[in-house]
C-alpha atoms as a PDB file:
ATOM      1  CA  UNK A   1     -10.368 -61.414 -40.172  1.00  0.00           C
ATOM      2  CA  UNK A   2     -12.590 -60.786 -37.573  1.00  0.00           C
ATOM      3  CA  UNK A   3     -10.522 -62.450 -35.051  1.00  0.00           C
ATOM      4  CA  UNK A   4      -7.553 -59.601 -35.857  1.00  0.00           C
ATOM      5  CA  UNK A   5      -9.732 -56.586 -35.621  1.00  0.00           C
ATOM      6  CA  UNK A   6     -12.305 -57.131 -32.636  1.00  0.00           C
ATOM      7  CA  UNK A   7     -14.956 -54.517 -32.371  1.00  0.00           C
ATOM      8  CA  UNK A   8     -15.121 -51.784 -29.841  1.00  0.00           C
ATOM      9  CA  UNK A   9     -16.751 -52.351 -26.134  1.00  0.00           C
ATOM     10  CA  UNK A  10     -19.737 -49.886 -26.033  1.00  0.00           C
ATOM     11  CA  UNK A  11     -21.781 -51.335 -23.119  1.00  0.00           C
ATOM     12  CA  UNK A  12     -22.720 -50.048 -20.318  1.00  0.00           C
ATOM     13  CA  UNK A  13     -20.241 -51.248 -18.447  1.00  0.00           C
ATOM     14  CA  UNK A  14     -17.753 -50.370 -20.738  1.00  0.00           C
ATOM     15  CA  UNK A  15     -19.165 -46.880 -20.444  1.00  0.00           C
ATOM     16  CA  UNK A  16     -19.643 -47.006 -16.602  1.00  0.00           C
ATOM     17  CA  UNK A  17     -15.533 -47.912 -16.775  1.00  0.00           C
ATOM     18  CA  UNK A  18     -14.858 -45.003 -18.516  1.00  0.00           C
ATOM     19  CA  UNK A  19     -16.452 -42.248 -16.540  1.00  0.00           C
ATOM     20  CA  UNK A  20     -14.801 -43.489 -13.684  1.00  0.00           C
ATOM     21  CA  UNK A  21     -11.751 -43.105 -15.727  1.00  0.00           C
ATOM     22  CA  UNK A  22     -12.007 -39.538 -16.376  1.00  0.00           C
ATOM     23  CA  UNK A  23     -13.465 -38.811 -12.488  1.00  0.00           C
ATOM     24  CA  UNK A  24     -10.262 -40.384 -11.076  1.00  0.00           C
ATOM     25  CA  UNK A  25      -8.540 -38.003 -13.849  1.00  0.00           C
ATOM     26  CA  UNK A  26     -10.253 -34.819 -13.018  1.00  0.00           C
ATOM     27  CA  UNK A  27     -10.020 -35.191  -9.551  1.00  0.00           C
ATOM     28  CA  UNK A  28      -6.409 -36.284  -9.618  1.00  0.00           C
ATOM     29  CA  UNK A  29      -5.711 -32.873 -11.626  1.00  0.00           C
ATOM     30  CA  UNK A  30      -7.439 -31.048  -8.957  1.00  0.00           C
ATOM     31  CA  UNK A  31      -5.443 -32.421  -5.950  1.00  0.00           C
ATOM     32  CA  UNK A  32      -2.118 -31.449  -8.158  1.00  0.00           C
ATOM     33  CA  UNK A  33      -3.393 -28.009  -8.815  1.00  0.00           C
ATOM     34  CA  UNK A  34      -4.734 -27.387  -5.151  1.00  0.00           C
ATOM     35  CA  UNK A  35      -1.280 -28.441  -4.360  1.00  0.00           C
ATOM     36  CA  UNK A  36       0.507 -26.448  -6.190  1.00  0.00           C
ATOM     37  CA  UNK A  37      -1.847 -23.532  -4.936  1.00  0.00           C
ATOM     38  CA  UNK A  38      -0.930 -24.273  -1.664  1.00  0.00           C
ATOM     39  CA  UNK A  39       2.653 -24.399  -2.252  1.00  0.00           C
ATOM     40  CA  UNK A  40       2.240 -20.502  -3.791  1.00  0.00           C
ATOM     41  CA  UNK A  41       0.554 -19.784  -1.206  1.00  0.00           C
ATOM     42  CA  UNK A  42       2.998 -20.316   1.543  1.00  0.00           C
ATOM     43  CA  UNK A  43       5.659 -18.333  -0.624  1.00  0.00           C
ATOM     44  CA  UNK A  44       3.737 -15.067  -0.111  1.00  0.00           C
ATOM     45  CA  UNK A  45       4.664 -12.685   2.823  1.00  0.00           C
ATOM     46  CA  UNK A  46       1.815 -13.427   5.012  1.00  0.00           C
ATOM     47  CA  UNK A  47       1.148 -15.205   8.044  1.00  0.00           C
ATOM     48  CA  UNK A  48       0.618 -19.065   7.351  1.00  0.00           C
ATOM     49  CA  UNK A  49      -2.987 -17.948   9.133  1.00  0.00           C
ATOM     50  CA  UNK A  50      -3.803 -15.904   6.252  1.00  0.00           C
ATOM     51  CA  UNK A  51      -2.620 -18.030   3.378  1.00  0.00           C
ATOM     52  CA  UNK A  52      -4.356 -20.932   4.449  1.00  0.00           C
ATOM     53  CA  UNK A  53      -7.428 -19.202   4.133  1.00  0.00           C
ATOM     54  CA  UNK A  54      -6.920 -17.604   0.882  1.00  0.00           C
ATOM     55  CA  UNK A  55      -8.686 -19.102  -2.592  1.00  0.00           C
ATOM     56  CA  UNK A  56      -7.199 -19.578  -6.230  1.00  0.00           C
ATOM     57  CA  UNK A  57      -7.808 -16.030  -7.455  1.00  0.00           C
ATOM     58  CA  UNK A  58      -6.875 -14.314  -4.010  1.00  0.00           C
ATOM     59  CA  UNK A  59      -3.890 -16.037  -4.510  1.00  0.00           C
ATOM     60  CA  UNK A  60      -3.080 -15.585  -7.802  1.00  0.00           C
ATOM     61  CA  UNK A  61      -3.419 -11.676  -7.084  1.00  0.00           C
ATOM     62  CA  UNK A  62      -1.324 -11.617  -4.221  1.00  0.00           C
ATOM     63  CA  UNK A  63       1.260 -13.451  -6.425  1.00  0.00           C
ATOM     64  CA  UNK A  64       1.512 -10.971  -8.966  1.00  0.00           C
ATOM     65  CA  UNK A  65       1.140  -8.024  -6.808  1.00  0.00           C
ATOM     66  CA  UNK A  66       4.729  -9.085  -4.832  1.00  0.00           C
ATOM     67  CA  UNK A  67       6.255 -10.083  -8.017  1.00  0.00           C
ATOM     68  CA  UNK A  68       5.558  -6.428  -9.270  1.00  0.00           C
ATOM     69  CA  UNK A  69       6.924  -5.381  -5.945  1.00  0.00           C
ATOM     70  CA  UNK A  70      10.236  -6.917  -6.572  1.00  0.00           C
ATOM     71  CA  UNK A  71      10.307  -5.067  -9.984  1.00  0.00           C
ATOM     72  CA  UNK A  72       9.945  -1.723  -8.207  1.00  0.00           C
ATOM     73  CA  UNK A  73      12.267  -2.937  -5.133  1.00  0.00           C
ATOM     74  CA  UNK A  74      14.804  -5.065  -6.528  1.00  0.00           C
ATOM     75  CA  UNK A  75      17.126  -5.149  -3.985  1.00  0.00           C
ATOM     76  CA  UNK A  76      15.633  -6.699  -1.809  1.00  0.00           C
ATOM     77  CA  UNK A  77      17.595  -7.872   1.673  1.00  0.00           C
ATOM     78  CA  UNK A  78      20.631  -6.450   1.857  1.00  0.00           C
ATOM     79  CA  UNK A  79      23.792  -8.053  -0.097  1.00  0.00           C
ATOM     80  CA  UNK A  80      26.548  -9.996   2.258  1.00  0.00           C
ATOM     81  CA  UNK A  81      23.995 -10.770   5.078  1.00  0.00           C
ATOM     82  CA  UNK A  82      25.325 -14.019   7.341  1.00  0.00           C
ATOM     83  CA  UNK A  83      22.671 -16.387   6.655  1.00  0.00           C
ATOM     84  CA  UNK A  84      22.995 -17.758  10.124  1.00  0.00           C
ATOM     85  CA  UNK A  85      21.859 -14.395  11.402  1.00  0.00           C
ATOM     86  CA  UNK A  86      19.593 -13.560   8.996  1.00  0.00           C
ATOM     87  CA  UNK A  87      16.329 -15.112  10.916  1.00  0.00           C
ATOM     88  CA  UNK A  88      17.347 -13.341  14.152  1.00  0.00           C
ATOM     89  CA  UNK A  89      17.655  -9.608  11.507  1.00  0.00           C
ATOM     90  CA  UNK A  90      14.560 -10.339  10.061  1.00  0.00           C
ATOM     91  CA  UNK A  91      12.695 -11.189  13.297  1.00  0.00           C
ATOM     92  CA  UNK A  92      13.800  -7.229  14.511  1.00  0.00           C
ATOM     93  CA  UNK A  93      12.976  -5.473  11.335  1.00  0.00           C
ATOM     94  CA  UNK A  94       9.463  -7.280  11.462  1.00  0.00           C
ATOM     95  CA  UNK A  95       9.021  -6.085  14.603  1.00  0.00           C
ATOM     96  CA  UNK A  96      10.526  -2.682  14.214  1.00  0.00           C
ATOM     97  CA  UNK A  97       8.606  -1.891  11.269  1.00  0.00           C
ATOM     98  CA  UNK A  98       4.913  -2.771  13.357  1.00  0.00           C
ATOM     99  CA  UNK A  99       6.142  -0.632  15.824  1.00  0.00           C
ATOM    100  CA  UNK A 100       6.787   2.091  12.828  1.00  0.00           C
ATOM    101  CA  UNK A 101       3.470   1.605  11.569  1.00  0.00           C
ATOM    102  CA  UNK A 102       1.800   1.966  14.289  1.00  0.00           C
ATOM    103  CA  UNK A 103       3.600   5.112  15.324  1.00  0.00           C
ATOM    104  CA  UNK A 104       3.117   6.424  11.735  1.00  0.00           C
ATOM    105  CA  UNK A 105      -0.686   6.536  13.006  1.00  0.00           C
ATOM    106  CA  UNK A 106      -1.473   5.984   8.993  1.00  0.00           C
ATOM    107  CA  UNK A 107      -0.797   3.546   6.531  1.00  0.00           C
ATOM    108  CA  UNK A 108       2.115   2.972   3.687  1.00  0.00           C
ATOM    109  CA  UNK A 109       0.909   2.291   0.154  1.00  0.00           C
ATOM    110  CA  UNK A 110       2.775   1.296  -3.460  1.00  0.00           C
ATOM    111  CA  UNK A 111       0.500   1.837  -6.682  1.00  0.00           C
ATOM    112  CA  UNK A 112       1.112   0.917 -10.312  1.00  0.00           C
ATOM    113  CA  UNK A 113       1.319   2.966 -13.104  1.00  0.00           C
ATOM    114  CA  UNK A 114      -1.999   1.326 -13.818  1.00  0.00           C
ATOM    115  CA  UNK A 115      -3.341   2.251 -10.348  1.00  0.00           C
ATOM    116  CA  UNK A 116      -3.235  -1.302  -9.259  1.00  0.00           C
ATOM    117  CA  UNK A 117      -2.076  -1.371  -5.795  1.00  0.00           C
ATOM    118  CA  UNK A 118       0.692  -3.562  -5.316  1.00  0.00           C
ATOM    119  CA  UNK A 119       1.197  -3.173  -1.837  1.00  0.00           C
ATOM    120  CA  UNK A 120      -0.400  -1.799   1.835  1.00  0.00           C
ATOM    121  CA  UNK A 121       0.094  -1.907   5.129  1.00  0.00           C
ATOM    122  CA  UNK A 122      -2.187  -4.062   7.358  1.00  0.00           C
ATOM    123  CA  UNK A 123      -2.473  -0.583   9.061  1.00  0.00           C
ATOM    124  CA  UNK A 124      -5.056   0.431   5.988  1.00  0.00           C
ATOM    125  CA  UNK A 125      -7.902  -1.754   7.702  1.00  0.00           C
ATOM    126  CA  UNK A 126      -7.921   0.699  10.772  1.00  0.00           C
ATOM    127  CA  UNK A 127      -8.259   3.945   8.039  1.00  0.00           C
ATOM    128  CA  UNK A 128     -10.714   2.366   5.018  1.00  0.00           C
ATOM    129  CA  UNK A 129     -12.373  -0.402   6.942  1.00  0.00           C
ATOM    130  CA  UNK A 130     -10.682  -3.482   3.932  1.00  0.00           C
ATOM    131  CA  UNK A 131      -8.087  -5.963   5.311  1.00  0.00           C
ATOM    132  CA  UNK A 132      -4.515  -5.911   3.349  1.00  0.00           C
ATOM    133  CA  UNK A 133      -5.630  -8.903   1.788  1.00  0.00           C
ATOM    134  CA  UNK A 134      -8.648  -7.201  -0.162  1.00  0.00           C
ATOM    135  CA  UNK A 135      -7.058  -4.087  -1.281  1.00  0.00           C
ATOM    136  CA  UNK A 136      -3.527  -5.477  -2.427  1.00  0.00           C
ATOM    137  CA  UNK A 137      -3.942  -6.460  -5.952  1.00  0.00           C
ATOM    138  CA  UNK A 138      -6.828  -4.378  -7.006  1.00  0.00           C
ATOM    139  CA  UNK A 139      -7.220  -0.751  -8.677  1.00  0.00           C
ATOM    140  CA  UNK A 140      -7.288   1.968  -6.618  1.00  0.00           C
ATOM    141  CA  UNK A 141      -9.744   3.701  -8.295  1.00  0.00           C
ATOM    142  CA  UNK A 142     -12.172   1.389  -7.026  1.00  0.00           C
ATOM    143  CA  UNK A 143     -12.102   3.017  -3.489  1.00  0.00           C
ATOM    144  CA  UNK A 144     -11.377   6.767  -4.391  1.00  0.00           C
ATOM    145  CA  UNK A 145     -14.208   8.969  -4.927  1.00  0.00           C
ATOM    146  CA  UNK A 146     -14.840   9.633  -9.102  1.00  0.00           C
ATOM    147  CA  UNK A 147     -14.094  13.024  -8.362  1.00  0.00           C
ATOM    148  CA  UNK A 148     -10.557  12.284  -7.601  1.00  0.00           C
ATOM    149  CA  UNK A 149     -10.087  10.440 -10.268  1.00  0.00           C
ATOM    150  CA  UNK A 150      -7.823  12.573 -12.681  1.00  0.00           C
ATOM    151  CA  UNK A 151      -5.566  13.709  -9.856  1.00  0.00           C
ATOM    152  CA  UNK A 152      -4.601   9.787  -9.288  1.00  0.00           C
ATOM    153  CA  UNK A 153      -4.492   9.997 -13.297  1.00  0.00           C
ATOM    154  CA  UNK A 154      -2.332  12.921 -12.626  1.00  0.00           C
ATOM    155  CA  UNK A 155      -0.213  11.873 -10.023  1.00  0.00           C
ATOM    156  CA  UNK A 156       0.620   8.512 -11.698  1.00  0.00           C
ATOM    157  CA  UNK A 157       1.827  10.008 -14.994  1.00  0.00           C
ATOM    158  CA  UNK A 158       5.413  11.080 -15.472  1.00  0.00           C
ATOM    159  CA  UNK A 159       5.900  14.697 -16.426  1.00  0.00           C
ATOM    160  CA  UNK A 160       9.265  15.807 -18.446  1.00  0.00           C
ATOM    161  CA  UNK A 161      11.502  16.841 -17.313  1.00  0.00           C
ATOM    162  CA  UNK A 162      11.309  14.974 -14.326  1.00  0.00           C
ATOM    163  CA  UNK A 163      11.916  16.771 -10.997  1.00  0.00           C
ATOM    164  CA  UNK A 164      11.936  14.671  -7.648  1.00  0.00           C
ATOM    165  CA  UNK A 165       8.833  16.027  -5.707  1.00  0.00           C
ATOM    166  CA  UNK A 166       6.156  14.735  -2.670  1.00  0.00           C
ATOM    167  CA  UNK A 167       2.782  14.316  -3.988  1.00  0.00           C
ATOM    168  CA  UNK A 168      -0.033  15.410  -1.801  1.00  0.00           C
ATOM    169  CA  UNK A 169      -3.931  15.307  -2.521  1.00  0.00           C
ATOM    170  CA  UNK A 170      -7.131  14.507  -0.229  1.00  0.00           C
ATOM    171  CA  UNK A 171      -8.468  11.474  -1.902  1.00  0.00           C
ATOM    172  CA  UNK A 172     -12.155  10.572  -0.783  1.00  0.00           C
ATOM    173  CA  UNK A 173     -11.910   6.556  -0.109  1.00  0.00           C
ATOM    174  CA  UNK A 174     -15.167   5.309  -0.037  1.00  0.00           C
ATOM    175  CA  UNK A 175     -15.432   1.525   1.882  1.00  0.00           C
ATOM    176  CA  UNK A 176     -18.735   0.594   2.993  1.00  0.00           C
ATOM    177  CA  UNK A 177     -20.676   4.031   1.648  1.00  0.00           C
ATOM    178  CA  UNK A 178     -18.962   6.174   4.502  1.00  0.00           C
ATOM    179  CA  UNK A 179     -16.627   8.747   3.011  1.00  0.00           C
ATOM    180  CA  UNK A 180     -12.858   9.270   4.951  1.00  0.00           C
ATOM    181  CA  UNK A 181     -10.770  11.563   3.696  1.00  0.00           C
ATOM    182  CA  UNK A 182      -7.427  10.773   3.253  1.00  0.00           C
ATOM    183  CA  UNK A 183      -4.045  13.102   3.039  1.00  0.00           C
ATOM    184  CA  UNK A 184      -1.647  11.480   1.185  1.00  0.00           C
ATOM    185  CA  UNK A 185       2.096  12.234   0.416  1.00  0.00           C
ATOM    186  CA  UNK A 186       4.363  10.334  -1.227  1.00  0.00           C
ATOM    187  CA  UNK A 187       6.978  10.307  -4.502  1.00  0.00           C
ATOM    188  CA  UNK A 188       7.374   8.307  -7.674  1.00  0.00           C
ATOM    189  CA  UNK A 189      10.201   5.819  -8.241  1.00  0.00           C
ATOM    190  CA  UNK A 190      11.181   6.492 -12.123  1.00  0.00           C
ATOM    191  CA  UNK A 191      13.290   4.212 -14.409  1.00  0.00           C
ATOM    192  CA  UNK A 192      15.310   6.310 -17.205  1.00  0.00           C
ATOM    193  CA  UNK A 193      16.032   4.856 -20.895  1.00  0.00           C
ATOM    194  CA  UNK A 194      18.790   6.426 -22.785  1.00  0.00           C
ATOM    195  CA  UNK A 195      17.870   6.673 -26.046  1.00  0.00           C
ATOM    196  CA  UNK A 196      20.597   6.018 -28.989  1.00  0.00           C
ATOM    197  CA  UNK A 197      20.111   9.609 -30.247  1.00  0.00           C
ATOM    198  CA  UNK A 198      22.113  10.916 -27.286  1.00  0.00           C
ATOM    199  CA  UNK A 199      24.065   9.684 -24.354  1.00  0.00           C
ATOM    200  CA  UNK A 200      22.687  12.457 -22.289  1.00  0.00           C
ATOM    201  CA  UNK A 201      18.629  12.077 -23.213  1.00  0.00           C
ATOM    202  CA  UNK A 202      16.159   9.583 -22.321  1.00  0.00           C
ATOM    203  CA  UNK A 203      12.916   8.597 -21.510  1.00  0.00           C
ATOM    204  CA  UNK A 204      11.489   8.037 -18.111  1.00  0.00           C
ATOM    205  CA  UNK A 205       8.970   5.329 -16.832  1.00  0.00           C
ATOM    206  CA  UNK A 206       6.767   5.035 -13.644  1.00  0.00           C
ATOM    207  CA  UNK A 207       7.544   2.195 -12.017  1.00  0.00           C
ATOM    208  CA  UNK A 208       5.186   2.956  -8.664  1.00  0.00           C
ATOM    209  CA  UNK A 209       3.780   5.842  -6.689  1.00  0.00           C
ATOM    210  CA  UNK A 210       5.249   5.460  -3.067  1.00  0.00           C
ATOM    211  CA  UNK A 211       3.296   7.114  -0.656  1.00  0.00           C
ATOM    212  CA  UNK A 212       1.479   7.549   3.103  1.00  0.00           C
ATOM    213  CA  UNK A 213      -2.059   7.873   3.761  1.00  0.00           C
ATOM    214  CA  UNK A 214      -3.658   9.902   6.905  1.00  0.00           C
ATOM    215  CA  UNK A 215      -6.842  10.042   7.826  1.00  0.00           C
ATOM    216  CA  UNK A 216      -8.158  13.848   8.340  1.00  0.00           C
ATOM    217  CA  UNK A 217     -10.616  14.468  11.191  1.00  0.00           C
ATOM    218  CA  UNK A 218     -14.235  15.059   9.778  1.00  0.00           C
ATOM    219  CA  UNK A 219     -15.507  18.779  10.115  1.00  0.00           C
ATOM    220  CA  UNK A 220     -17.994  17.440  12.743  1.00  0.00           C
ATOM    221  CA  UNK A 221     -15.026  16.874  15.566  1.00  0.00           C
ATOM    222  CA  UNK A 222     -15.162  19.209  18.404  1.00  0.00           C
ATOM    223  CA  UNK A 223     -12.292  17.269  20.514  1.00  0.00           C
ATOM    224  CA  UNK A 224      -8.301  16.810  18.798  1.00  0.00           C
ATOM    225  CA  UNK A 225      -6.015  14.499  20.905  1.00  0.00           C
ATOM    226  CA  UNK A 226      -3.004  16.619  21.186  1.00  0.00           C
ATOM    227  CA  UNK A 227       0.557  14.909  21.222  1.00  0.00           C
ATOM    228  CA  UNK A 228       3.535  15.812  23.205  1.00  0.00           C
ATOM    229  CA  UNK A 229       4.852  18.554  20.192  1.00  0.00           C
ATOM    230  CA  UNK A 230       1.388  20.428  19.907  1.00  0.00           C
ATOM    231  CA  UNK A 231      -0.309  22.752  21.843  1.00  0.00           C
ATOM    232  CA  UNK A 232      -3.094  25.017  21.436  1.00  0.00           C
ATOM    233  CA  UNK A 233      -4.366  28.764  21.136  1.00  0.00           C
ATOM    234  CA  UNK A 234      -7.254  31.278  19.989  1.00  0.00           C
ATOM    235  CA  UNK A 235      -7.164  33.909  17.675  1.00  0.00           C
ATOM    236  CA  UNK A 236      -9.293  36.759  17.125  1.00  0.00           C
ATOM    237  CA  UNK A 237      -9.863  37.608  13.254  1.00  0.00           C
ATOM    238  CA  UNK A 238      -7.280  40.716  13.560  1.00  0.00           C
ATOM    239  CA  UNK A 239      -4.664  37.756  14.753  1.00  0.00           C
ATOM    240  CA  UNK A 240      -4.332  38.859  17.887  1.00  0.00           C
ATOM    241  CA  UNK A 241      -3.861  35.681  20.564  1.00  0.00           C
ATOM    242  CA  UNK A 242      -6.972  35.322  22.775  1.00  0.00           C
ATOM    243  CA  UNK A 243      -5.439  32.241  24.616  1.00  0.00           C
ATOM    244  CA  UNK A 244      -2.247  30.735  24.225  1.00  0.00           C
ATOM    245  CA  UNK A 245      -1.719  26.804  26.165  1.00  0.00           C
ATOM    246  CA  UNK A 246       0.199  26.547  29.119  1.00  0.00           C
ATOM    247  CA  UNK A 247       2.680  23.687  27.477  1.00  0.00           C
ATOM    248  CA  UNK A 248       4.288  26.496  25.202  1.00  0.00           C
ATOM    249  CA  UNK A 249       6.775  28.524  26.995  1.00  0.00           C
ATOM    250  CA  UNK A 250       4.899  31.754  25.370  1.00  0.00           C
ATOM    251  CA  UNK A 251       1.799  31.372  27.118  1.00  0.00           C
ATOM    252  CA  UNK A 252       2.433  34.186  29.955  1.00  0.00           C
ATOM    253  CA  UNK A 253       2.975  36.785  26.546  1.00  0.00           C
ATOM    254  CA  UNK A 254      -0.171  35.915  25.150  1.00  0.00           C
ATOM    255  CA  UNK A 255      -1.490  39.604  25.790  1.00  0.00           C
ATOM    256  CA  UNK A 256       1.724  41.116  24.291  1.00  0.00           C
ATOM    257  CA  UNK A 257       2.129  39.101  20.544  1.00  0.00           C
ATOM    258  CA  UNK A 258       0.228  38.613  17.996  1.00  0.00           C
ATOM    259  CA  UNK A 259       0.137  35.188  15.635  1.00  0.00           C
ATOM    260  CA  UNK A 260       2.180  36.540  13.304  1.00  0.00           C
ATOM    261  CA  UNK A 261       4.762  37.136  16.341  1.00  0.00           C
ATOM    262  CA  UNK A 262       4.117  33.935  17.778  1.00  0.00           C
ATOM    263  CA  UNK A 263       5.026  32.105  14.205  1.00  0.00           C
ATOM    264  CA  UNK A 264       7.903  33.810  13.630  1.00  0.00           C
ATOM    265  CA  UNK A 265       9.531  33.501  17.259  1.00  0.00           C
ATOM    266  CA  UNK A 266       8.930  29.381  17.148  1.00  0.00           C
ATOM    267  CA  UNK A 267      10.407  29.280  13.237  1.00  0.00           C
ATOM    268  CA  UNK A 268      13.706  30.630  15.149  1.00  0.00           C
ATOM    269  CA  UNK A 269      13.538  28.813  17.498  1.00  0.00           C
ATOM    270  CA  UNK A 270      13.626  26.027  15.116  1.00  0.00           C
ATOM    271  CA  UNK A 271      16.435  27.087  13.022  1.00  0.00           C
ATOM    272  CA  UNK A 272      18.222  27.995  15.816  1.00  0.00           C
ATOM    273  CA  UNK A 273      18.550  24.182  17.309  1.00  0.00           C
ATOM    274  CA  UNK A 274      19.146  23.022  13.327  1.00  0.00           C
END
């Protein structure tokens, strides 16, 4: 019965045959699956510039950072937008939210409960020296000093009963050894469970941290760019005014008020235009 049951080939060209095989396999599985990278890739909200740039695990981080993103921001776009204006709407608000950032003269950031930062502005590279693409995806304790450490903790943990309130803390960011301080203010978007106990209790779970980062001027600057709204003055240590700028209409009663005069006439004038 030889003739019905032939013996294997195991020469070496028989073995030759079958390594080429499996290369034409494995390499055929890696065209797919750099394909199907790709593919992600252009789904993410970058420029094409960006994503074509971008390797497997950049990608896959990116990836999971916006799909958190939409967990925290479901809405999304708006509900009943014409989709044959749509492009032209989302052309402005792209360009109306650069403009924003770079008025904000900071940079907008969305942490995790887990401290994983899910999103930043491309602003952030101007502040802590990373691109958007390096910091999105990774912890943010990773750039903070240690010492700040437990006020992220902190800030990121949910505190019953829950009160809506800004968060603000200097937080040391640390890119390439230099230290910038950063002032940063923001608020935590909370989910509430009801519980089956009661209709009126529940539990409540943080989503993301939602917040603004500023730089603060080292110690070491002697010169302040001063905007439009700002102007400047002296003090001796009793608070009276030593020299009060010319831009604030005050300035010719600098010899008359003190600072404690000077605050209190500008707070009316405040609430007086509210």
């Amino acid at each position: 019965f030889s003739h019905l049951f032939p013996k294997g080939r195991t020469g070496p060209e028989h073995t030759a045959n079958m390594k080429e095989k499996s290369k034409n396999a494995a390499r055929t599985r890696r065209e797919k699956e750099n394909s199907e990278f790709y593919e992600l890739a252009k789904l993410l909200p970058l420029p094409s510039a960006i994503t074509s740039q971008l390797d497997k695990a950049s990608i896959i981080r990116l990836t999971t950072s916006y799909l958190k993103m939409r967990t925290v921001f479901p809405e999304g776009k708006r509900p009943g937008c014409d989709t044959s204006t749509r492009s032209s709407l989302d052309g402005v608000s792209l360009e109306l939210g650069s403009h924003l950032l770079q008025t904000l003269d900071g940079f907008i950031f969305v942490v995790a409960p887990d401290g994983k930062i899910m999103y930043i502005s491309e602003t952030a590279s101007v502040h802590l020296g990373l691109s958007q693409v390096e910091l999105t995806g990774n912890s943010i304790y990773e750039y903070i000093h240690p010492s700040d450490h437990d006020e992220m903790t902190a800030v990121l943990t949910v505190h019953q009963p829950y009160h809506s309130h800004f968060i603000q803390g200097n937080l040391s960011c640390n890119p390439a050894v230099l230290q910038n301080v950063i002032h940063c203010s923001g608020y935590l978007k909370i989910r509430q469970y009801c519980l089956d106990m009661s209709p009126f209790d529940g539990c409540y779970q943080n989503i993301g941290l939602v917040a603004v980062g500023h730089s603060l001027p080292p110690s070491a600057v002697t010169e302040i760019k001063l905007h439009c709204n700002m102007f400047m003055f002296r003090a001796s240590l009793d608070m009276k005014l030593i020299f009060l700028d010319s831009r604030c209409a005050l300035s010719s009663m600098v010899k008359t008020i003190c600072l404690y005069t000077l605050g209190y006439i500008l707070m009316s004038i405040i609430v007086t235009k509210v």
